[in-house]
Protein backbone atom coordinates (compact mmCIF):
# COMPACT_ATOMS: atom_id res chain seq x y z
CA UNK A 1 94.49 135.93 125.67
CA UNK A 2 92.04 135.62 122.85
CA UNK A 3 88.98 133.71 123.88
CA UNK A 4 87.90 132.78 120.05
CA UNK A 5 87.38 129.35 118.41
CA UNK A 6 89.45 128.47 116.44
CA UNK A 7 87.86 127.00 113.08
CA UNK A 8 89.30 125.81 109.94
CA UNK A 9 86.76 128.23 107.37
CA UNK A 10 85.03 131.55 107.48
CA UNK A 11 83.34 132.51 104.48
CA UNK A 12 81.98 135.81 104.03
CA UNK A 13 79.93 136.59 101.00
CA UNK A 14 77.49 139.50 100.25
CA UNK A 15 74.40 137.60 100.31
CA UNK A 16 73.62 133.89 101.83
CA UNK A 17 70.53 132.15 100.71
CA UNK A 18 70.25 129.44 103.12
CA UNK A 19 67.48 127.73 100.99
CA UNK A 20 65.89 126.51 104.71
CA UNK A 21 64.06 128.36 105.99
CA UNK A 22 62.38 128.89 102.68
CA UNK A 23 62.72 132.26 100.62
CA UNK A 24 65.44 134.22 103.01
CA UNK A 25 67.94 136.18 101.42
CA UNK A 26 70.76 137.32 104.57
CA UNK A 27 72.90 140.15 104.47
CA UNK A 28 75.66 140.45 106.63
CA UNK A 29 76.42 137.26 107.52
CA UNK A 30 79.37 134.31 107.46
CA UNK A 31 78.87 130.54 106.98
CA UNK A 32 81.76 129.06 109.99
CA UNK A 33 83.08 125.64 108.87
CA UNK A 34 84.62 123.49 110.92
CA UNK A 35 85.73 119.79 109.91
CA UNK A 36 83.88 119.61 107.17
CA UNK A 37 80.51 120.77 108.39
CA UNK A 38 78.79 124.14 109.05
CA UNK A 39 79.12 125.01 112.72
CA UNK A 40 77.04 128.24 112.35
CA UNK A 41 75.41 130.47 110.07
CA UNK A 42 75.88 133.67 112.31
CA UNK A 43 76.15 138.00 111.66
CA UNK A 44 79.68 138.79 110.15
CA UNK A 45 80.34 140.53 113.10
CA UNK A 46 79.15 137.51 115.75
CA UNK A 47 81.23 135.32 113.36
CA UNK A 48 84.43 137.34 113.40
CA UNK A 49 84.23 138.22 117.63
CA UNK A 50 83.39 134.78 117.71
CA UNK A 51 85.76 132.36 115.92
CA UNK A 52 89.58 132.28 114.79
CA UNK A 53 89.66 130.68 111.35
CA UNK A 54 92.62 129.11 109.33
CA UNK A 55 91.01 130.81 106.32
CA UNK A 56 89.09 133.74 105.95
CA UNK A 57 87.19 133.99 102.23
CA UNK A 58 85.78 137.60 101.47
CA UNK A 59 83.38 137.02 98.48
CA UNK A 60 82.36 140.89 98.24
CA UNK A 61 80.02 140.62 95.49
CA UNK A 62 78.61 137.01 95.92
CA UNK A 63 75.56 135.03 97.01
CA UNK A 64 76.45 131.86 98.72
CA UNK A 65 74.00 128.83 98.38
CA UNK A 66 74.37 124.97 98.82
CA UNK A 67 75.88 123.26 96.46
CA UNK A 68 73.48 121.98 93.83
CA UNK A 69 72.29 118.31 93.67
CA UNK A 70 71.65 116.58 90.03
CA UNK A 71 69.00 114.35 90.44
CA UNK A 72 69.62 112.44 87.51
CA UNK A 73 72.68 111.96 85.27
CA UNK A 74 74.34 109.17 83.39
CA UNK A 75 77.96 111.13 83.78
CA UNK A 76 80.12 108.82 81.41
CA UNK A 77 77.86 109.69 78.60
CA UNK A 78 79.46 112.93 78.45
CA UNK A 79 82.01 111.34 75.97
CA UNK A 80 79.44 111.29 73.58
CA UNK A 81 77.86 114.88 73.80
CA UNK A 82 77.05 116.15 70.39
CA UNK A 83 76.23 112.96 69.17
CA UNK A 84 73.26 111.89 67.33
CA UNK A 85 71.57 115.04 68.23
CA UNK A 86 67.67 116.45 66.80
CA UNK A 87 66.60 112.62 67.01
CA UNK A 88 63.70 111.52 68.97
CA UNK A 89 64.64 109.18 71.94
CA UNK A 90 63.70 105.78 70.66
CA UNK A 91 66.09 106.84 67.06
CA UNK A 92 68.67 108.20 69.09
CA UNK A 93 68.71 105.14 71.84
CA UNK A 94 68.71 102.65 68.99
CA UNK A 95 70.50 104.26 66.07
CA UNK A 96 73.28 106.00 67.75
CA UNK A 97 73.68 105.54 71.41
CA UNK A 98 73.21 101.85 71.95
CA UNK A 99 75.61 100.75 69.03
CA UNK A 100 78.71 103.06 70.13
CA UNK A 101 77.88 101.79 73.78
CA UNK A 102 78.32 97.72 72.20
CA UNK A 103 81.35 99.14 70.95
CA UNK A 104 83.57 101.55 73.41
CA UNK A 105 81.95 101.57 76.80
CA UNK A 106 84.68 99.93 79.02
CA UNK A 107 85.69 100.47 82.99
CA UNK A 108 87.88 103.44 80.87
CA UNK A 109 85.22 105.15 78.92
CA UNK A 110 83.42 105.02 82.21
CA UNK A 111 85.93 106.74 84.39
CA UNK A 112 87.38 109.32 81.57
CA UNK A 113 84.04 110.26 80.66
CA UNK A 114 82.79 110.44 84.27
CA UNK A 115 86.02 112.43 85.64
CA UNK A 116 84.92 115.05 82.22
CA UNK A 117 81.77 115.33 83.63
CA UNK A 118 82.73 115.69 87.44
CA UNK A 119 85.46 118.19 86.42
CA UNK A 120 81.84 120.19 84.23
CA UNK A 121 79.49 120.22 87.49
CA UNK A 122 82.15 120.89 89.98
CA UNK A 123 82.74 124.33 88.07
CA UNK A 124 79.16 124.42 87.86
CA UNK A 125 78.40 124.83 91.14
CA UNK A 126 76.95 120.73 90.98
CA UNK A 127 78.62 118.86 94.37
CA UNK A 128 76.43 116.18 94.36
CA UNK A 129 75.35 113.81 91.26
CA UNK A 130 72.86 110.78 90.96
CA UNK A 131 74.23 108.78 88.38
CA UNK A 132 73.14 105.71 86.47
CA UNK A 133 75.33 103.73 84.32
CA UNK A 134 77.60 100.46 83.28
CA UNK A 135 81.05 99.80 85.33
CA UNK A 136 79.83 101.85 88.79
CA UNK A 137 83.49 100.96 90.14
CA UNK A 138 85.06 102.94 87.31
CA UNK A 139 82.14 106.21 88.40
CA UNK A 140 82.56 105.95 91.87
CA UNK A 141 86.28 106.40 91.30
CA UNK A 142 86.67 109.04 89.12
CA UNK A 143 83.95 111.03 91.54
CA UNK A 144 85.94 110.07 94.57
CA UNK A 145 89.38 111.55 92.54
CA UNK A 146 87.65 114.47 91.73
CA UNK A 147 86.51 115.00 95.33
CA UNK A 148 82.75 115.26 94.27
CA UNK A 149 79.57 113.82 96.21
CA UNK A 150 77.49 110.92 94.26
CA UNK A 151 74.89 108.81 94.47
CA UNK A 152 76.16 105.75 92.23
CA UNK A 153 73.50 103.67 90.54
CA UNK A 154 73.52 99.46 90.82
CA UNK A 155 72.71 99.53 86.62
CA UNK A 156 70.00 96.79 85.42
CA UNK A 157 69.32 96.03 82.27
CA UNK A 158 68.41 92.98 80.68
CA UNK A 159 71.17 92.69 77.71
CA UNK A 160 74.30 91.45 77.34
CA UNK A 161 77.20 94.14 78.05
CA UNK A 162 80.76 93.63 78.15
CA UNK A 163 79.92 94.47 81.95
CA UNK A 164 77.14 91.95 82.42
CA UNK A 165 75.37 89.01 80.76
CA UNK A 166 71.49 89.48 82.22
CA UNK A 167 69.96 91.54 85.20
CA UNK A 168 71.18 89.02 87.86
CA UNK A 169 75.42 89.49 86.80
CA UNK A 170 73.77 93.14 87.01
CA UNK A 171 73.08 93.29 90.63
CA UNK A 172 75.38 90.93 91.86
CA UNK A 173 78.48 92.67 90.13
CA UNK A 174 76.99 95.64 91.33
CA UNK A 175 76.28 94.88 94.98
CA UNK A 176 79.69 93.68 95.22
CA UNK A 177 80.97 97.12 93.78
CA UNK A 178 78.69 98.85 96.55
CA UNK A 179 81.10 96.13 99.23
CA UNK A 180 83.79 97.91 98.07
CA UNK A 181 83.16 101.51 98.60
CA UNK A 182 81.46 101.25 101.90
CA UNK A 183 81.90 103.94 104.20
CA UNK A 184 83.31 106.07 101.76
CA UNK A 185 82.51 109.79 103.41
CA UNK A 186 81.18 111.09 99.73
CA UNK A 187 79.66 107.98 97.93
CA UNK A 188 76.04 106.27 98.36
CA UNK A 189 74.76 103.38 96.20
CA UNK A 190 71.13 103.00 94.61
CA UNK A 191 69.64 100.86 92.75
CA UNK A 192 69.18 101.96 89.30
CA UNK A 193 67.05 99.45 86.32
CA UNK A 194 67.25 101.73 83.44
CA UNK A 195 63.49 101.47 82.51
CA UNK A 196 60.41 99.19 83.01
CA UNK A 197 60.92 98.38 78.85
CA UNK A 198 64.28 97.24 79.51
CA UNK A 199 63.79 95.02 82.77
CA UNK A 200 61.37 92.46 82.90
CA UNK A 201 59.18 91.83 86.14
CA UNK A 202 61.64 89.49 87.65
CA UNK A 203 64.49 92.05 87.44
CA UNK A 204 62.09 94.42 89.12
CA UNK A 205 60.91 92.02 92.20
CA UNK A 206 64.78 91.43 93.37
CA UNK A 207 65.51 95.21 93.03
CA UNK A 208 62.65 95.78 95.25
CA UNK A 209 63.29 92.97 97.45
CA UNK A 210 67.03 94.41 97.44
CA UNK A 211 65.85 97.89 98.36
CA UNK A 212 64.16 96.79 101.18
CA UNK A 213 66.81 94.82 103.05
CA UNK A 214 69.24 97.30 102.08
CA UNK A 215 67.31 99.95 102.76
CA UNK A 216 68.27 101.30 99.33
CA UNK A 217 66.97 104.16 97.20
CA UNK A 218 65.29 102.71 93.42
CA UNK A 219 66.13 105.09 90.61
CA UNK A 220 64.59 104.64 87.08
CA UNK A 221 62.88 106.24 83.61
CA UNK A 222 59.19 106.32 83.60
CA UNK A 223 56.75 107.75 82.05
CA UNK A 224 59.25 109.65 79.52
CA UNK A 225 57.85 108.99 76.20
CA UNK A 226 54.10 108.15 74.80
CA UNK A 227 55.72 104.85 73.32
CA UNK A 228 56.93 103.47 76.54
CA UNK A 229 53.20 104.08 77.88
CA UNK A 230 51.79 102.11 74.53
CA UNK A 231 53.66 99.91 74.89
CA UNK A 232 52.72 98.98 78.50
CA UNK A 233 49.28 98.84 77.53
CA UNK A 234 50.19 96.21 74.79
CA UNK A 235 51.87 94.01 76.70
CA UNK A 236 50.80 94.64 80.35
CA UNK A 237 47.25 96.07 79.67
CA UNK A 238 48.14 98.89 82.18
CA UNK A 239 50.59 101.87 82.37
CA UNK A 240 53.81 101.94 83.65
CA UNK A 241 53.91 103.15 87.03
CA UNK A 242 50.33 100.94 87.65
CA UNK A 243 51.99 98.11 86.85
CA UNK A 244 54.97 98.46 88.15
CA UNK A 245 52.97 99.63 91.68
CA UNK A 246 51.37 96.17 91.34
CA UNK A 247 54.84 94.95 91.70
CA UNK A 248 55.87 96.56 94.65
CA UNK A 249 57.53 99.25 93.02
CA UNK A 250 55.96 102.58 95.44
CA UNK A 251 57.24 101.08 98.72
CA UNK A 252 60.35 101.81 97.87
CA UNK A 253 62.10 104.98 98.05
CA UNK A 254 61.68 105.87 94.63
CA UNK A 255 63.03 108.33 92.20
CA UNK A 256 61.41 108.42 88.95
CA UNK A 257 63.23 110.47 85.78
CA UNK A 258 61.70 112.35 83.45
CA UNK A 259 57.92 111.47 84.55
CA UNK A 260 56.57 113.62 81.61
CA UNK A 261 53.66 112.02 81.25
CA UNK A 262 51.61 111.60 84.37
CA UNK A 263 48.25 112.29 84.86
CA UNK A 264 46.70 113.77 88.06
CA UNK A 265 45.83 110.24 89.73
CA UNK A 266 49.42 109.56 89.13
CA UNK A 267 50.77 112.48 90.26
CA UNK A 268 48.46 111.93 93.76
CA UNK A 269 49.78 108.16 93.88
CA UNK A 270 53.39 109.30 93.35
CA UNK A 271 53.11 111.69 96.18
CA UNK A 272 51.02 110.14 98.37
CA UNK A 273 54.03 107.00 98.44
CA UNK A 274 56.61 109.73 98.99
CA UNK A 275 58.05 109.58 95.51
CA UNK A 276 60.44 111.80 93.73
CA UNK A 277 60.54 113.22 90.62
CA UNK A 278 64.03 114.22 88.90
CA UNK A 279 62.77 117.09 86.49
CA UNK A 280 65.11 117.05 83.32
CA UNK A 281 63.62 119.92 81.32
CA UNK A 282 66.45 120.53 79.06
CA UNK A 283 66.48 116.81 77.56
CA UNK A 284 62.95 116.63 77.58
CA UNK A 285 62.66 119.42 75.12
CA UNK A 286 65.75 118.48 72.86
CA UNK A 287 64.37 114.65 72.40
CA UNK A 288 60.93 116.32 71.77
CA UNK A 289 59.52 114.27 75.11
CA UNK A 290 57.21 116.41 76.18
CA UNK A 291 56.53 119.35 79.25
CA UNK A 292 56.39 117.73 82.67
CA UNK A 293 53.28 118.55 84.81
CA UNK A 294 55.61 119.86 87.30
CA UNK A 295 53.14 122.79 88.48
CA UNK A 296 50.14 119.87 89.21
CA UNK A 297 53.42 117.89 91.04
CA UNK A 298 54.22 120.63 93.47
CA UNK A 299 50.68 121.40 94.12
CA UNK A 300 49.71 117.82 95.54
CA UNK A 301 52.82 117.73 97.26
CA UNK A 302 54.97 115.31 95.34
CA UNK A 303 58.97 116.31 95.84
CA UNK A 304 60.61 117.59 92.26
CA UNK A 305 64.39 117.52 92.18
CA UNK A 306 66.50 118.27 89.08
CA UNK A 307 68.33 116.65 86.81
CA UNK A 308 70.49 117.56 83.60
CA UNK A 309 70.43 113.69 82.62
CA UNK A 310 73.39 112.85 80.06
CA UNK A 311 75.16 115.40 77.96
CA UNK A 312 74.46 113.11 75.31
CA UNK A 313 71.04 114.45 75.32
CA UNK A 314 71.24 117.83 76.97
CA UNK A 315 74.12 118.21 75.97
CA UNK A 316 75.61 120.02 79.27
CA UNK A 317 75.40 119.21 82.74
CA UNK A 318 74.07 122.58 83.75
CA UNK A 319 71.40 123.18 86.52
CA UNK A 320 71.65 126.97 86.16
CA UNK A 321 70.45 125.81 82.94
CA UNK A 322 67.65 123.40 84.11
CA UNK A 323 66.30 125.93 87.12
CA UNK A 324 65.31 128.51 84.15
CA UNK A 325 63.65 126.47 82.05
CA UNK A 326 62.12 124.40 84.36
CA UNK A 327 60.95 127.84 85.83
CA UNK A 328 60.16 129.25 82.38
CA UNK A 329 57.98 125.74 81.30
CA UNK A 330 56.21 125.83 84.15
CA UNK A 331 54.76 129.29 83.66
CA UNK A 332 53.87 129.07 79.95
CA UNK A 333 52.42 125.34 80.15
CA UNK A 334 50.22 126.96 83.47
CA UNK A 335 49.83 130.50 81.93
CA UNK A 336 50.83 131.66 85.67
CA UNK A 337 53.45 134.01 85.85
CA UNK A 338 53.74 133.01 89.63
CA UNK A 339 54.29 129.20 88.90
CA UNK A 340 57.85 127.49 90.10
CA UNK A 341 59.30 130.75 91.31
CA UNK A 342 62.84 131.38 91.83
CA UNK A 343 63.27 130.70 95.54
CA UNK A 344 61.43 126.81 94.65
CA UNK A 345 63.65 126.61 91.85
CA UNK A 346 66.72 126.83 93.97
CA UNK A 347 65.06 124.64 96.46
CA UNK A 348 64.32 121.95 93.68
CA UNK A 349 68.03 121.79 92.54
CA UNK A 350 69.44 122.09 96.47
CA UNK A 351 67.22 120.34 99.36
CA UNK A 352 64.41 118.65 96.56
CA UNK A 353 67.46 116.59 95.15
CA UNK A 354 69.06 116.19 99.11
CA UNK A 355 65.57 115.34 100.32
CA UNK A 356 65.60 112.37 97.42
CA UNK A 357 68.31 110.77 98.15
CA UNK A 358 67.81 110.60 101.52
CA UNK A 359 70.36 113.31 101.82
CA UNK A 360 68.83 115.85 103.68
CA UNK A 361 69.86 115.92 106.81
CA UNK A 362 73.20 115.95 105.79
CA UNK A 363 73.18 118.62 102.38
CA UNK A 364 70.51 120.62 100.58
CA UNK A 365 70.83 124.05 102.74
CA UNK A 366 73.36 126.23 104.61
CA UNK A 367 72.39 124.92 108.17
CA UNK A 368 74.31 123.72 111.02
CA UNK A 369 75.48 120.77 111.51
CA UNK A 370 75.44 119.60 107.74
CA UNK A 371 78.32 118.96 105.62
CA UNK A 372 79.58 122.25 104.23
CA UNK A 373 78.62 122.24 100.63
CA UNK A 374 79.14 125.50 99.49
CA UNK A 375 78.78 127.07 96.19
CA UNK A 376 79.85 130.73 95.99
CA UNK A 377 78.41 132.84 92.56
CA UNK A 378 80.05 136.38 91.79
CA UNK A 379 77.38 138.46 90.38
CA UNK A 380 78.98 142.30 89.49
CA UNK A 381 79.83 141.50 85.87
CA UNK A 382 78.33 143.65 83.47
CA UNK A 383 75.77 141.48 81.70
CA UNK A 384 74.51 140.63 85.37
CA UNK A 385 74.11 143.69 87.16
CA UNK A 386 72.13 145.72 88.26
CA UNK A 387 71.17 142.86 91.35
CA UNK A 388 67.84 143.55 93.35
CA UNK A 389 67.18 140.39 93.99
CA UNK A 390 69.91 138.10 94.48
CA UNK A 391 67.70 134.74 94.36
CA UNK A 392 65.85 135.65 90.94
CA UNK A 393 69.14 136.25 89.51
CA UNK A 394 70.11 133.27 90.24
CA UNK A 395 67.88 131.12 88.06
CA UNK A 396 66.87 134.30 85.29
CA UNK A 397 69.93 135.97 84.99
CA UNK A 398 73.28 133.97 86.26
CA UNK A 399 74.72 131.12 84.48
CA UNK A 400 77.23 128.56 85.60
CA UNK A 401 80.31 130.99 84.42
CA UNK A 402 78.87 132.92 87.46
CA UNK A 403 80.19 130.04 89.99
CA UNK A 404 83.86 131.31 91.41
CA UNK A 405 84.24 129.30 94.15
CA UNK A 406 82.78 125.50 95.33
CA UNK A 407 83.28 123.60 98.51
CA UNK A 408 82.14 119.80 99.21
CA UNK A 409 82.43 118.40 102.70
CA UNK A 410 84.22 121.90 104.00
CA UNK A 411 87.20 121.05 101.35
CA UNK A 412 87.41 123.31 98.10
CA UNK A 413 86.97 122.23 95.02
CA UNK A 414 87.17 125.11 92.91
CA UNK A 415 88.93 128.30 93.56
CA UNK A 416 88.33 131.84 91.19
CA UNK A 417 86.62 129.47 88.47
CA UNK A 418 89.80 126.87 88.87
CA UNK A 419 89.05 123.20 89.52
CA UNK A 420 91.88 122.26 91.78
CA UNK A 421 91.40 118.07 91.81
CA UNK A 422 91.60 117.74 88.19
CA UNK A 423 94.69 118.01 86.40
CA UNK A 424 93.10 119.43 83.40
CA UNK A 425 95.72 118.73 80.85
CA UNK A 426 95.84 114.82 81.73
CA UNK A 427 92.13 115.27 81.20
CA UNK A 428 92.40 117.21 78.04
CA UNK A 429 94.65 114.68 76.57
CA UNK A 430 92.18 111.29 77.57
CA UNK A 431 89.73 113.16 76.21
CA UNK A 432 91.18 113.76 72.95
CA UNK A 433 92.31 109.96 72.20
CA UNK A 434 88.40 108.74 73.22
CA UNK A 435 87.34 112.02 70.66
CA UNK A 436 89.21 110.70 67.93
CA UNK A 437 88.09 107.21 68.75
CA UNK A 438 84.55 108.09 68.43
CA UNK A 439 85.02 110.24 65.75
CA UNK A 440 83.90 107.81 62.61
CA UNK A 441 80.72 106.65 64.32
CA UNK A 442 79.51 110.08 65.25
CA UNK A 443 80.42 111.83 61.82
CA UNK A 444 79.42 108.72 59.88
CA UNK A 445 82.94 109.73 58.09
């Protein structure tokens, strides 16, 4: 009689990077699931002697990793990629985005646009979002359908929607949303004021008061453009994250997007309150923002995540994408060939993003007793190989085409490049009717 475990996964790649400890590659080894979570990271050999699985996954010419963690994302906006783009953020906020959001953004728009972009990072290895947004009920559906891990934002802003009349109907519709979905296994709730030029002081002072008795994570844009910074000095005589630290602001758990433009007693402040920073390279450079300081950041310790923000300003949700140029930035703005290597990029878009949102212990590396987030990438095509180094391939040389095969929770999600929640030509079809809908405002036709 056999004297093996039965478990319900064995997967059995070519390489593992575990992310933690930091910078091992493995050879020869099997991630064991077991409902839903990693039971051991073990020798093929221990692994197979060891354990009976339901299903046994040979990925011969893969690297396994945890799944990847967007730090910052508004996922609905994905309905309007391609729109307004080569405008600076101020133009594109007020002449294109803002208008077509008065117009179209509905609990619909919300959950087509959000299943779109749930269905884009599931095949991109992405099994965990922070998103920000109107109608969170409509997100936190479409990423519960689509059997995806999210962080869904309590949005504040201080103008009339068709969602909300001021930030109060804000946070009250939105606490009662976060009611709703408690104790769902995959969804968390933050609290998410778009930006400190969009919410006045009072908005900010229940947030935090909020955060603290529901011991709630505060997710915002600061410090993203020179004009938000003038203008704080106009009317606040102070910068942004100075005044909104005289508010109350750092003793919360705090995740600030963009955070271009910080200098180094900000950066020491930020890290000193253990503050994160969602890194959005891609959107900084398309809306002409500016290069993050993220070498100074990781230097004096302060946690950097990363984020694809919306495809309306990216325009893909892409963290393959975001580890190579936030990798490539960061040595040409140092002139340090050595800056943000490839082994912190991974850890930036894995455990930095977990770590964030308070995540950690249960996602961010291949370790036992976490949920089994698993993102497998095949890397023997031609225009990848030769592979020497399976974790500088992964940010220099891979893309997101790469990803075959992506598990959340120990359930798969995508099979041989095939998303298997989404029923792609339902999709295709919603997607064509909101397309045609939006097709006058973005063509100006």
């Amino acid at each position: 009689m056999s004297s093996r475990q039965p478990v319900d996964l064995i997967i059995q790649p070519r390489w593992i990077i575990p992310v933690e400890p930091y910078g091992q590659t493995l050879e020869d080894h099997s991630v064991v699931v077991n409902a839903g979570r990693i039971l051991v990271l073990c020798p093929r050999h221990e692994a197979i002697t060891r354990f009976t699985p339901a299903e046994h996954v040979i990925l011969d010419e893969h690297v396994l990793i945890p799944g990847l963690v967007n730090l910052h994302t508004h996922a609905a906006m994905t309905l309007m990629r391609g729109i307004a783009d080569d405008l600076p953020l101020m133009r594109w906020l007020h002449e294109a985005i803002w208008p077509i959001e008065q117009q179209f953004v509905s609990p619909e728009f919300v959950r087509d646009g959000t299943a779109l972009a749930a269905a884009e990072m599931l095949l991109g290895g992405i099994t965990c979002a922070n998103d920000m947004y109107f109608y969170p009920d409509a997100a936190a559906t479409a990423f519960a359908e689509a059997g995806m891990r999210a962080v869904i934002g309590i949005f504040v802003v201080d103008f009339p929607s068709d969602y909300a009349s001021n930030c109060d109907d804000y946070i009250e519709k939105g606490l009662s949303i976060r009611d709703s979905w408690r104790g769902h296994p995959l969804l968390e709730f933050s609290f998410a004021p778009h930006a400190p030029y969009t919410v006045p002081d009072t908005g900010f002072r229940r947030i935090i008061q909020l955060a603290h008795e529901l011991d709630a994570p505060v997710h915002l844009h600061l410090h993203e453009t020179h004009e938000e910074i003038r203008a704080s000095l106009e009317q606040h005589g102070k910068r942004p994250l100075a005044h909104l630290a005289g508010l109350g602001l750092l003793e919360t758990d705090l995740i600030v997007a963009h955070a271009i433009h910080l200098q180094a007693d900000e950066i020491a402040i930020l890290a000193k309150n253990n503050a994160s920073v969602a890194h959005c390279p891609s959107s900084n450079m398309k809306l002409a923002s500016g290069i993050a300081p993220t070498v100074a950041m990781l230097e004096q310790g302060l946690r950097v995540g990363l984020g694809t923000d919306g495809a309306a300003s990216n325009n893909r949700l892409d963290l393959f994408e975001e580890m190579r140029q936030a990798g490539l930035l960061a040595k040409v703005a140092s002139g340090r060939a050595e800056a943000f290597p490839a082994h912190a990029l991974l850890r930036a878009a894995t455990l930095g993003g977990a770590a964030a949102l308070r995540l950690d212990d249960q996602i961010g590396s291949i370790t036992a007793g976490k949920a089994a987030d698993l993102v497998a990438i095949r890397l023997d095509d031609l225009p990848i190989i030769p592979v020497f180094n399976p974790a500088g391939h992964i940010p220099y040389v891979a893309d997101r085409r790469c990803v075959s095969d992506v598990w959340v929770a120990g359930k798969q999600r995508v099979r041989q490049h095939v998303p298997l929640q989404t029923h792609n030509k339902e999709l295709l079809q919603r997607i064509r009717v909101w397309q045609n809908r939006l097709k006058t405002l973005a063509t100006g036709q």
